[in-house]
C-alpha atoms as a PDB file:
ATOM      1  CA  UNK A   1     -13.345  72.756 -90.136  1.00  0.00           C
ATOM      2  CA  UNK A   2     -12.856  74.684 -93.501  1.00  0.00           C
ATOM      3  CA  UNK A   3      -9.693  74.353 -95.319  1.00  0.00           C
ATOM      4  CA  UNK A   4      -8.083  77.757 -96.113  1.00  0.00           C
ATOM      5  CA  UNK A   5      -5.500  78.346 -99.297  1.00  0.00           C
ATOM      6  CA  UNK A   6      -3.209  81.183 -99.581  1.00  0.00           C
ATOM      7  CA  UNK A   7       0.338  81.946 -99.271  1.00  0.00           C
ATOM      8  CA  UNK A   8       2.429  82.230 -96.579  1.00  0.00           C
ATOM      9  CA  UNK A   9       4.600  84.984 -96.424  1.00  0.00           C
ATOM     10  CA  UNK A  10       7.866  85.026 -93.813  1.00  0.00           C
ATOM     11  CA  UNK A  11       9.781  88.285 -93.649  1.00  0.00           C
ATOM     12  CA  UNK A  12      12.550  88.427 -91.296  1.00  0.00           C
ATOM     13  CA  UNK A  13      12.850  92.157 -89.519  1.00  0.00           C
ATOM     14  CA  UNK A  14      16.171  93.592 -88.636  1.00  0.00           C
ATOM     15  CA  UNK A  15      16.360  95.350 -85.216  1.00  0.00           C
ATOM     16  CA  UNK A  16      14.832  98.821 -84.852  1.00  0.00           C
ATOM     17  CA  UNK A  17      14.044 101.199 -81.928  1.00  0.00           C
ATOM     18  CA  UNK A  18      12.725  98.757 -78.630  1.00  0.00           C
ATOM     19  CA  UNK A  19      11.910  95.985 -80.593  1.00  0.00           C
ATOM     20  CA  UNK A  20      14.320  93.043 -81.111  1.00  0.00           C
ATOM     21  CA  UNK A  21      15.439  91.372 -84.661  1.00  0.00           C
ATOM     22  CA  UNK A  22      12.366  89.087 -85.325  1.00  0.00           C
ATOM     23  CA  UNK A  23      10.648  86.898 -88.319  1.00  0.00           C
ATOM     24  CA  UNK A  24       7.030  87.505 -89.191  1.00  0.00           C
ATOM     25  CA  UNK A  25       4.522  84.639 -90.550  1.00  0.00           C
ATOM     26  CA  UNK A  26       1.845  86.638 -92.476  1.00  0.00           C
ATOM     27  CA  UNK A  27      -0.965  84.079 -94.113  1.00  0.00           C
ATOM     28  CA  UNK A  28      -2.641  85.930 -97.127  1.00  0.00           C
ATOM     29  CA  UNK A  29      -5.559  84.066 -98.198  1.00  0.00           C
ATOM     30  CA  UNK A  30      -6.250  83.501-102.134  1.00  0.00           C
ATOM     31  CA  UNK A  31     -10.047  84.475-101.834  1.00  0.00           C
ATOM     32  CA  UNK A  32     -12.445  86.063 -98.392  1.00  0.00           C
ATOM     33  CA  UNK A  33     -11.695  89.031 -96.786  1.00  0.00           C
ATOM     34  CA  UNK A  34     -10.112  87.107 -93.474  1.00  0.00           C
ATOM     35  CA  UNK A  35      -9.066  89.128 -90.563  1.00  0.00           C
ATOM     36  CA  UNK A  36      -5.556  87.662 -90.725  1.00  0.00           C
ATOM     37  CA  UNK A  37      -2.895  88.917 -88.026  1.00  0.00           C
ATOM     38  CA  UNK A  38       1.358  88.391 -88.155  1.00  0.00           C
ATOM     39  CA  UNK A  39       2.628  85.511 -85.948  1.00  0.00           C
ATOM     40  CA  UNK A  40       6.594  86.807 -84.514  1.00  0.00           C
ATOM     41  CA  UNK A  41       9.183  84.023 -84.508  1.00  0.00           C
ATOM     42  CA  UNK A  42      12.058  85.772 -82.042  1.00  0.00           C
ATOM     43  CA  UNK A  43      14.638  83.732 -83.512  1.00  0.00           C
ATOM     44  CA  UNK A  44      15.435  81.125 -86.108  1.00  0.00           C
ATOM     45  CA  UNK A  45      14.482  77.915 -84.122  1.00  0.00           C
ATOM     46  CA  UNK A  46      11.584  79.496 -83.629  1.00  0.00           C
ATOM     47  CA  UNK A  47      10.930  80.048 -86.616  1.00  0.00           C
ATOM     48  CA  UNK A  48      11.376  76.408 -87.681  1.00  0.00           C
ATOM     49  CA  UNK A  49       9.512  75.176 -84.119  1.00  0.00           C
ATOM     50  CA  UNK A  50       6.125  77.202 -85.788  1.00  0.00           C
ATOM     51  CA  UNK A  51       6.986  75.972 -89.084  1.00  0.00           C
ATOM     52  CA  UNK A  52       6.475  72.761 -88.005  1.00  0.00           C
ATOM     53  CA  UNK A  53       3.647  73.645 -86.060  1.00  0.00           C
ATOM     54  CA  UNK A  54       1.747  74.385 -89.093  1.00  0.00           C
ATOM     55  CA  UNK A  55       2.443  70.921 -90.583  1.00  0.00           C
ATOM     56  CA  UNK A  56       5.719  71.359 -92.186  1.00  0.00           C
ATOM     57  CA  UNK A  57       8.565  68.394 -92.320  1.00  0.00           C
ATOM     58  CA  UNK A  58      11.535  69.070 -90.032  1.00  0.00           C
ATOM     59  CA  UNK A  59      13.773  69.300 -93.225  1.00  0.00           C
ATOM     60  CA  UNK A  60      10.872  71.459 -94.960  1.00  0.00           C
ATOM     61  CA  UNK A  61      10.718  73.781 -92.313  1.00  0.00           C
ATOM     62  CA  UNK A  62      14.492  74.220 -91.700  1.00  0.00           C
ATOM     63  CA  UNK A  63      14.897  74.730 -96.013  1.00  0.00           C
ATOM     64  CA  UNK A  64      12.185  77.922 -95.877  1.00  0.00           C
ATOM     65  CA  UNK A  65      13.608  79.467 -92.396  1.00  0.00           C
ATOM     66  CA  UNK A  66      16.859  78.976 -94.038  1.00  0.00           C
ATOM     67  CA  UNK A  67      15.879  80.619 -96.905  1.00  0.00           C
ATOM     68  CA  UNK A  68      14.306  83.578 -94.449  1.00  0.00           C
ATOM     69  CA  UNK A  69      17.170  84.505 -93.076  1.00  0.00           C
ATOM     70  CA  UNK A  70      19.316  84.484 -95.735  1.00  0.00           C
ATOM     71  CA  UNK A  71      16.779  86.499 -98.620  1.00  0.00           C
ATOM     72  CA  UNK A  72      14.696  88.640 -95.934  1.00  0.00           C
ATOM     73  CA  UNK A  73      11.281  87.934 -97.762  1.00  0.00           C
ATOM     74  CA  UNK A  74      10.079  84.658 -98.643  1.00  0.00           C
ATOM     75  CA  UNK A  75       6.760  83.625 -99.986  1.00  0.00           C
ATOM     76  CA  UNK A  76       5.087  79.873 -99.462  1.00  0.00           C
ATOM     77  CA  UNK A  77       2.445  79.336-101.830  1.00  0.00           C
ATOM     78  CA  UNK A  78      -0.186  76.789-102.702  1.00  0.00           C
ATOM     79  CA  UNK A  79      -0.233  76.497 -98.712  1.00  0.00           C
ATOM     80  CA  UNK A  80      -3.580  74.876 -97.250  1.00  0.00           C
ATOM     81  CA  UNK A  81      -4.147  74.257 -93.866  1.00  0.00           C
ATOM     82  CA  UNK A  82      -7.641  74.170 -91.420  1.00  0.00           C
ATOM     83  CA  UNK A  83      -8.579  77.603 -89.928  1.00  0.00           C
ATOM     84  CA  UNK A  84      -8.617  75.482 -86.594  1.00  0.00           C
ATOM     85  CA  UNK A  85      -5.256  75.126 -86.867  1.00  0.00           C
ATOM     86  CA  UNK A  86      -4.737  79.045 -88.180  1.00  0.00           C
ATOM     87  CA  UNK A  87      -6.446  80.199 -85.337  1.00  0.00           C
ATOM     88  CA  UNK A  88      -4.494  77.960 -82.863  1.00  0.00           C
ATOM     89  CA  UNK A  89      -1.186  79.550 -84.718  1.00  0.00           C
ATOM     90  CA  UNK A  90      -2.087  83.167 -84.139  1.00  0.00           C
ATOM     91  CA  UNK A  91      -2.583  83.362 -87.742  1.00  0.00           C
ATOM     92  CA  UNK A  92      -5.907  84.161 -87.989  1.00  0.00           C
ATOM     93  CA  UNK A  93      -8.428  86.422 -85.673  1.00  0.00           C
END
């Protein structure tokens, strides 16, 4: 179990042509070449529901979706987590 640091970055996408308004979790690694993949959160309590997934407070995880929705791009950094748990999350390949 190796612990992985990057940032996290949370972009909330408007609605375009078939696909519905949606946030995307992006981890992007400080150091590796890491085949990392978006995780889609379909709507805000989503959103907080994988926040706190990833090991996030309740109040901590409401603040940065907040903060999503309201400034479209957000970036998380310093955050370290297990790539067990990145993998689990859809986060990782």
């Amino acid at each position: 179990m190796a612990k992985l640091i990057g940032n996290l970055r949370i972009t909330a996408k408007p609605a375009a042509e078939g696909v519905k308004a949606h946030f995307e979790v992006v981890f992007l690694p400080y150091a590796g070449r890491l085949n990392t993949r978006p995780a889609m959160a379909h709507t805000y309590d989503d959103l907080v529901l994988l926040l706190q997934d990833l090991k996030f407070g309740e109040d901590e995880a409401t603040r940065w979706a907040g903060k999503a929705r309201s400034q479209g791009v957000i970036i998380i950094d310093s955050f370290e987590r297990a790539d067990t748990l990145l993998r689990e999350k859809g986060l990782l390949a």
